[in-house]
N, C-alpha and C. Protein backbone atom coordinates (compact mmCIF):
# COMPACT_ATOMS: atom_id res chain seq x y z
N UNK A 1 1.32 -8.25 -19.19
CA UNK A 1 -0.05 -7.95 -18.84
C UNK A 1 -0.50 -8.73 -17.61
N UNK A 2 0.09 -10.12 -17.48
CA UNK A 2 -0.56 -10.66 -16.68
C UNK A 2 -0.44 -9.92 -14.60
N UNK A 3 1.06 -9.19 -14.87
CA UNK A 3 1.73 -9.39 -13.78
C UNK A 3 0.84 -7.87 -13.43
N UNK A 4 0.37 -6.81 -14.66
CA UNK A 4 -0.35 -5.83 -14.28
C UNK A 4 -1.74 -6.54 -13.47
N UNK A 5 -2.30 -7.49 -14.55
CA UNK A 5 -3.49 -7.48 -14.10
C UNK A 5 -3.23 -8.39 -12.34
N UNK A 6 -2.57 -9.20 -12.24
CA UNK A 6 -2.44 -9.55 -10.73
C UNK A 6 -2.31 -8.41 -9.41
N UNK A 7 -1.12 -7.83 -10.02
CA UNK A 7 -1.05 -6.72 -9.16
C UNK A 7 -2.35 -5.60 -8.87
N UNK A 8 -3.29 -5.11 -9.73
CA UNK A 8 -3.80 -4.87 -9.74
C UNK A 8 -5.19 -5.06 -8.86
N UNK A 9 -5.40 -6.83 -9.07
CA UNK A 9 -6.10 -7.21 -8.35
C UNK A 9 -5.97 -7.55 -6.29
N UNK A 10 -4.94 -7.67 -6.19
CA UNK A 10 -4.09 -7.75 -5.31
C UNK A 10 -4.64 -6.39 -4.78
N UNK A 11 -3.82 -5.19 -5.25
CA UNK A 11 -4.02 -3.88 -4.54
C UNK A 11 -5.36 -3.55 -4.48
N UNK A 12 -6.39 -3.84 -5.28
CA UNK A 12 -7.78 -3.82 -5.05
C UNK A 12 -8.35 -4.27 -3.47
N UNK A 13 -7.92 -6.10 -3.69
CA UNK A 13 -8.53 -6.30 -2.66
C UNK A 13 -7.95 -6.12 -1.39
N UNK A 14 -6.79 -5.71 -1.27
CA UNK A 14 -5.66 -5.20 -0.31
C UNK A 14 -6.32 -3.56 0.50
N UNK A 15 -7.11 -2.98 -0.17
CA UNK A 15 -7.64 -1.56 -0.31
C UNK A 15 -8.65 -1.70 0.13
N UNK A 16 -9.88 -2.69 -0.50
CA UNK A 16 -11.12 -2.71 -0.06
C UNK A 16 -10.49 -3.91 1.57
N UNK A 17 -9.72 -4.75 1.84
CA UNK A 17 -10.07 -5.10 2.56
C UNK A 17 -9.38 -4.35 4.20
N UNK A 18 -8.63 -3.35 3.75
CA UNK A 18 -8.04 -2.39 4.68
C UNK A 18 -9.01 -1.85 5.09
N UNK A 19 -10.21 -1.17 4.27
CA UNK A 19 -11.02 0.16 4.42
C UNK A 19 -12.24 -0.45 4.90
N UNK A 20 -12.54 -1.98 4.49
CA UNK A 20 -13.65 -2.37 5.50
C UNK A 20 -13.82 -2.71 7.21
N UNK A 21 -11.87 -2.92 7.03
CA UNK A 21 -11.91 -3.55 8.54
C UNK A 21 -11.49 -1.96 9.51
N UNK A 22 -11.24 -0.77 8.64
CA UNK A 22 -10.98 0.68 9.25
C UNK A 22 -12.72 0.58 9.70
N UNK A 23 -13.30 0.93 8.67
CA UNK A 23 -15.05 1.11 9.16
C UNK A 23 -15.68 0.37 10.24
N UNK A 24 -15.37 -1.00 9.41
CA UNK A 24 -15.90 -1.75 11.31
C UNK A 24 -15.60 -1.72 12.44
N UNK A 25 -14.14 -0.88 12.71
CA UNK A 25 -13.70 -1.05 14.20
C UNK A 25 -13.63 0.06 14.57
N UNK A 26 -13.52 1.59 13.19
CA UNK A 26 -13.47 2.83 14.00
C UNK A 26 -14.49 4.17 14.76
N UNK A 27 -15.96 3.24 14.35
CA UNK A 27 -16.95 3.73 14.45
C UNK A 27 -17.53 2.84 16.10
N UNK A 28 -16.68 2.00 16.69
CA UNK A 28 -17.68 1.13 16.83
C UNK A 28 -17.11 1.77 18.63
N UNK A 29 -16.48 2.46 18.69
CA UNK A 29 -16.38 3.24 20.04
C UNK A 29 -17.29 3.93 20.31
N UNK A 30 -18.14 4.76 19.47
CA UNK A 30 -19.47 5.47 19.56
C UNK A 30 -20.93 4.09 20.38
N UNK A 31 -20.78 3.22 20.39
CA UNK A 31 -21.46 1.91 20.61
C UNK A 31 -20.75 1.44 22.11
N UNK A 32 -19.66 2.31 22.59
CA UNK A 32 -19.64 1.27 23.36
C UNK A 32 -18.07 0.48 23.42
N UNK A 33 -17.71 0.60 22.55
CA UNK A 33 -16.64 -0.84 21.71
C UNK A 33 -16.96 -2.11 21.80
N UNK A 34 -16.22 -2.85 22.15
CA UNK A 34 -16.35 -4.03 21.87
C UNK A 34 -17.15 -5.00 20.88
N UNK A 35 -17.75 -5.95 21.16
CA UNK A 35 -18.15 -7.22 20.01
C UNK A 35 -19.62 -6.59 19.82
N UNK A 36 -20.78 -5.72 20.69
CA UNK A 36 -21.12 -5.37 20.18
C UNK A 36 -21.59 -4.09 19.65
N UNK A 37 -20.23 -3.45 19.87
CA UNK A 37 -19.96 -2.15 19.10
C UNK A 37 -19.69 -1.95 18.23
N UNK A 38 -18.77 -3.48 17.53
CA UNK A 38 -18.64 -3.50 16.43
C UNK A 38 -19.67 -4.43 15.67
N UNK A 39 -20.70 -5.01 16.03
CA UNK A 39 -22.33 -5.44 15.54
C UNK A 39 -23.17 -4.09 15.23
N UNK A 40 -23.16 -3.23 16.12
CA UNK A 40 -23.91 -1.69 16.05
C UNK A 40 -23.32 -0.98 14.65
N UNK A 41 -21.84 -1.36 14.71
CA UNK A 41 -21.28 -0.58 13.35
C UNK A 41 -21.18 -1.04 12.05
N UNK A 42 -22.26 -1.71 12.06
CA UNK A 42 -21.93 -3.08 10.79
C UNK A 42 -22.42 -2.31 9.72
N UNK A 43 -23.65 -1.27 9.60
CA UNK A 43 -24.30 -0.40 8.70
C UNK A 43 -22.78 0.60 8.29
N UNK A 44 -21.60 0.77 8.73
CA UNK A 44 -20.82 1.82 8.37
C UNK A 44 -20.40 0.87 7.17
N UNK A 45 -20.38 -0.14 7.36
CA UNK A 45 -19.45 -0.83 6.14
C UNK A 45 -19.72 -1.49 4.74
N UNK A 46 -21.51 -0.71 5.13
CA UNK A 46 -22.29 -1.35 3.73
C UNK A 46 -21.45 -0.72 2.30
N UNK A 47 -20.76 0.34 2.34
CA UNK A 47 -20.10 0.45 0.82
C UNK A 47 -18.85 -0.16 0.37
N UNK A 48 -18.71 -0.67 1.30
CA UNK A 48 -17.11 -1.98 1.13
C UNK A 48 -17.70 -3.01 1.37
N UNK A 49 -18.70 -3.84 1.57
CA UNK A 49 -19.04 -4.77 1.20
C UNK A 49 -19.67 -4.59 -0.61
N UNK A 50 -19.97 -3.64 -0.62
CA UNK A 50 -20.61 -3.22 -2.32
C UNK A 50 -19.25 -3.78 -3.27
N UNK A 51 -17.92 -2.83 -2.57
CA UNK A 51 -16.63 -3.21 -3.10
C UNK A 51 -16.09 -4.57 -3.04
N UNK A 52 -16.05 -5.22 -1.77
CA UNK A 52 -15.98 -6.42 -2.32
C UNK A 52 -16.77 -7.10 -3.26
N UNK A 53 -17.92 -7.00 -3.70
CA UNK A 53 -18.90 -7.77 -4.63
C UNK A 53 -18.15 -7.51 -5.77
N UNK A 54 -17.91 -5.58 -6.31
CA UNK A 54 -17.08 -5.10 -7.41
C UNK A 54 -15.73 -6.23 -7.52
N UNK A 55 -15.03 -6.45 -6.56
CA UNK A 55 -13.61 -7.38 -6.40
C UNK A 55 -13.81 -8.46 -7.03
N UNK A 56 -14.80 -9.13 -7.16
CA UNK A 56 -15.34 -10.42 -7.75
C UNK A 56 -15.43 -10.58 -9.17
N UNK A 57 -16.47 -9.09 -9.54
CA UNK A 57 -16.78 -8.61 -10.83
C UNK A 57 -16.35 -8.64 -11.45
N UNK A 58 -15.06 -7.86 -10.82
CA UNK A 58 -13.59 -7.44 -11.73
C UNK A 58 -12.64 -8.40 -11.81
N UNK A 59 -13.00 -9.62 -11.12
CA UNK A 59 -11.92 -10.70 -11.25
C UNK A 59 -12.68 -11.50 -12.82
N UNK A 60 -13.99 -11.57 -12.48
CA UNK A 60 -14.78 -12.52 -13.75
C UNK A 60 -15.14 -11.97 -14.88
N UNK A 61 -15.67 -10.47 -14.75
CA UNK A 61 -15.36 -9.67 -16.11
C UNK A 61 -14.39 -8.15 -16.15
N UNK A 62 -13.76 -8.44 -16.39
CA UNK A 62 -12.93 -7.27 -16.45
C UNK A 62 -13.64 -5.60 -17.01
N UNK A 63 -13.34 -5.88 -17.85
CA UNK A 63 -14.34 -4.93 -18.78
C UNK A 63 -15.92 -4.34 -17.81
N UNK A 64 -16.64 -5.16 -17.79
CA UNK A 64 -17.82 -4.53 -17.06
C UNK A 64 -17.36 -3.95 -15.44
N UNK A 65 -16.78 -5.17 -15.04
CA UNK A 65 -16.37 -4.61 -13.59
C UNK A 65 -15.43 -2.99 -13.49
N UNK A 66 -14.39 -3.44 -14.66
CA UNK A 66 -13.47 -1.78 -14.42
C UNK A 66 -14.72 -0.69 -14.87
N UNK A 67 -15.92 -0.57 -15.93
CA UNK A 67 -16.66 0.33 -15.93
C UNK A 67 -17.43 0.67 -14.12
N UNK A 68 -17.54 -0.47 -13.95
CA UNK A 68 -18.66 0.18 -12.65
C UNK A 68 -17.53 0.38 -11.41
N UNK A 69 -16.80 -0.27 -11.19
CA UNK A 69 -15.65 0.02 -10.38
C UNK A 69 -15.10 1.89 -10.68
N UNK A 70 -15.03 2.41 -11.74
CA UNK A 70 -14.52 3.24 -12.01
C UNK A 70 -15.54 4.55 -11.20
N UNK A 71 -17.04 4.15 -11.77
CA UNK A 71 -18.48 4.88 -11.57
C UNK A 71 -18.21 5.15 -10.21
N UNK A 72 -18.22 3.85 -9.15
CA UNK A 72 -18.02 3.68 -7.82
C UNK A 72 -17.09 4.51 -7.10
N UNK A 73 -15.36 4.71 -8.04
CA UNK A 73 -14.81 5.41 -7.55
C UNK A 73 -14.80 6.86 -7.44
N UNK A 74 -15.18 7.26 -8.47
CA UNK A 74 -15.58 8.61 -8.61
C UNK A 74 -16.48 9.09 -7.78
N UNK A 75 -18.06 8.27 -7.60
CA UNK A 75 -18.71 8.53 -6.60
C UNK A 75 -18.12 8.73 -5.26
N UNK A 76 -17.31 7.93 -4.82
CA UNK A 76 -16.84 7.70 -3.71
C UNK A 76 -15.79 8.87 -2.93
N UNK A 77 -14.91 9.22 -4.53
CA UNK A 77 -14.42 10.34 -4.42
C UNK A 77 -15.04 11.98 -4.21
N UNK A 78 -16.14 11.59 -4.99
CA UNK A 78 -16.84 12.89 -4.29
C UNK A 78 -17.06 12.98 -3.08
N UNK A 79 -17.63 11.92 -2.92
CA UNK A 79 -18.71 11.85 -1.68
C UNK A 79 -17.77 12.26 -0.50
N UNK A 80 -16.68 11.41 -0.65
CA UNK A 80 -15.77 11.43 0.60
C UNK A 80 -15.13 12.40 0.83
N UNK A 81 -14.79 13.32 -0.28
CA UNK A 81 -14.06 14.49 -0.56
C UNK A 81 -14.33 15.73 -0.54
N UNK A 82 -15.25 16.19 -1.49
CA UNK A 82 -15.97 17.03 -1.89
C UNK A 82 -17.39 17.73 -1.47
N UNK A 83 -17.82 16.64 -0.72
CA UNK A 83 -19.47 16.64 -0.54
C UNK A 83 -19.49 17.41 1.02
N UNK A 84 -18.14 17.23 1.77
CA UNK A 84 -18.18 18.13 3.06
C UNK A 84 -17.74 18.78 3.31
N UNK A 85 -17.42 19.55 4.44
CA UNK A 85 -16.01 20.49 4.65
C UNK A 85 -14.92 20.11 5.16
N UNK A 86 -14.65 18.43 5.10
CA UNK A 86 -13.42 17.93 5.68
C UNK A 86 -12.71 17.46 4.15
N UNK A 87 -11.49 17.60 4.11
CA UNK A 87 -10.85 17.10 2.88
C UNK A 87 -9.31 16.61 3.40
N UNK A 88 -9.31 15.15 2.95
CA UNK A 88 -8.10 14.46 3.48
C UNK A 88 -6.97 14.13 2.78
N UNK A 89 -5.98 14.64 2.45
CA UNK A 89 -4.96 13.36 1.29
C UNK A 89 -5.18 12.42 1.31
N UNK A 90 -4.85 11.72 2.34
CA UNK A 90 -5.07 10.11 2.32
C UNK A 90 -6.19 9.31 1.64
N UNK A 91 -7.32 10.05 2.09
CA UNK A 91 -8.93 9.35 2.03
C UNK A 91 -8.83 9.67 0.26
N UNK A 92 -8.20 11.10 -0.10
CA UNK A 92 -8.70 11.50 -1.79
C UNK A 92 -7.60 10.92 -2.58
N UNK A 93 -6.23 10.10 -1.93
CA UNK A 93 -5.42 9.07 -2.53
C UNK A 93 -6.34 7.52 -2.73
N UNK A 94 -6.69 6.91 -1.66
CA UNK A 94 -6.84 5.83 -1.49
C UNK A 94 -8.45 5.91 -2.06
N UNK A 95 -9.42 6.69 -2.56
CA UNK A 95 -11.10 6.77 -3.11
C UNK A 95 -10.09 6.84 -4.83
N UNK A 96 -9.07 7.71 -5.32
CA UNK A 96 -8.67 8.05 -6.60
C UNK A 96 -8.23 6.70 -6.97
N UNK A 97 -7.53 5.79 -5.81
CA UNK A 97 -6.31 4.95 -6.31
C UNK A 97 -7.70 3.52 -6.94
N UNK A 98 -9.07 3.75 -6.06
CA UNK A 98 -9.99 2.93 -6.42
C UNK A 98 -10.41 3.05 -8.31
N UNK A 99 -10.62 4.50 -8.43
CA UNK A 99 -11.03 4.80 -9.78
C UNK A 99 -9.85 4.75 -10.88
N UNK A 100 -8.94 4.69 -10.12
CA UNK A 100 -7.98 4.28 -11.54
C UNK A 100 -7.45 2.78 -11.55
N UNK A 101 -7.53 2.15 -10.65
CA UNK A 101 -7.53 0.65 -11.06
C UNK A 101 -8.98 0.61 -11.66
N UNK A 102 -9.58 1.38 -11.65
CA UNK A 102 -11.34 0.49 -12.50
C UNK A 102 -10.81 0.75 -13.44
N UNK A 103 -10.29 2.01 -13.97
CA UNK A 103 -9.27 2.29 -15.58
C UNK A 103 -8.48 1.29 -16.18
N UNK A 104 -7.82 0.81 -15.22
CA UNK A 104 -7.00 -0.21 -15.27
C UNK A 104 -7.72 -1.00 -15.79
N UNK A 105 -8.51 -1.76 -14.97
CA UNK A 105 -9.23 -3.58 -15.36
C UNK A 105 -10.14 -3.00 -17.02
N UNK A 106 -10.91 -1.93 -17.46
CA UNK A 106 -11.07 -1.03 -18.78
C UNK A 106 -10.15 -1.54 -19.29
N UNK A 107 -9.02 -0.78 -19.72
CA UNK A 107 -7.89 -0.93 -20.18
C UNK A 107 -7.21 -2.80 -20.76
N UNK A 108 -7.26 -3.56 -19.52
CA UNK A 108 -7.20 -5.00 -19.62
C UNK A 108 -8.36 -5.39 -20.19
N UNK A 109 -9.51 -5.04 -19.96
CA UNK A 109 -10.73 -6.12 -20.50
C UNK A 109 -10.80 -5.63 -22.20
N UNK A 110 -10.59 -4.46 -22.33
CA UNK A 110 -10.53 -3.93 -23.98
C UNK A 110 -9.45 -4.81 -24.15
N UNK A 111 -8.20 -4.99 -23.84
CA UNK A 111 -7.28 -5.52 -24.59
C UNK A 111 -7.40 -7.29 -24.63
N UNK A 112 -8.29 -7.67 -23.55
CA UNK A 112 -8.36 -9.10 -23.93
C UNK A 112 -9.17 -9.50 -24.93
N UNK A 113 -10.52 -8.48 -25.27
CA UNK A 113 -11.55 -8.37 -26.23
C UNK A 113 -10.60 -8.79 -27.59
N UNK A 114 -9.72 -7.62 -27.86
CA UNK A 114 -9.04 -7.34 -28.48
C UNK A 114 -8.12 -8.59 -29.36
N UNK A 115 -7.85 -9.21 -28.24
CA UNK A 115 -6.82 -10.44 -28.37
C UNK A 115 -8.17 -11.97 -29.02
């Protein structure tokens, strides 16, 4: 269990911290680029900073964090997926791979209850 729940956490913050530093730098050509193009683009990255807060959550309660982590991913999966007329593998791998590690840390926090 332990080596799930590491890994787990690992690929979490490995994910959120890929997808925050994609947002801050790939928007920030519309600005201009540079230092403060990427200051102009700081509003793209307000939902991965949300995720990192979740990263925390889910490190200190498992259980609550994998519920809202899960909520988050699903949302996210719509939103990113569904909600327009662009639809990506990648983006509907890496929004899914969010909602099933929240399953995951579920899964661990029931079983530590448990224990």
């Amino acid at each position: 269990m332990k080596i799930i729940r590491r890994t787990s956490q690992f690929l979490l913050l490995l994910i959120t911290t890929l997808v925050f530093v994609f947002s801050l730098l790939s928007g920030s050509r519309e600005y201009e680029g540079g230092f403060m193009g990427v200051i102009k683009n700081l509003p793209n990255t307000l939902p991965w900073i949300l995720l990192f807060s979740l990263n925390y959550l889910v490190w200190k309660k498992e259980l609550y964090g994998g519920i809202i982590l899960t909520i988050f991913g699903l949302l996210i999966t719509w939103y990113y997926n569904f909600s327009g007329p662009n639809f990506w593998w990648t983006t509907f791998t890496m929004t899914s791979l969010i909602t099933l590690l929240g399953v995951i840390f579920i899964l661990l926090g029931l079983k530590k209850i448990k224990n």
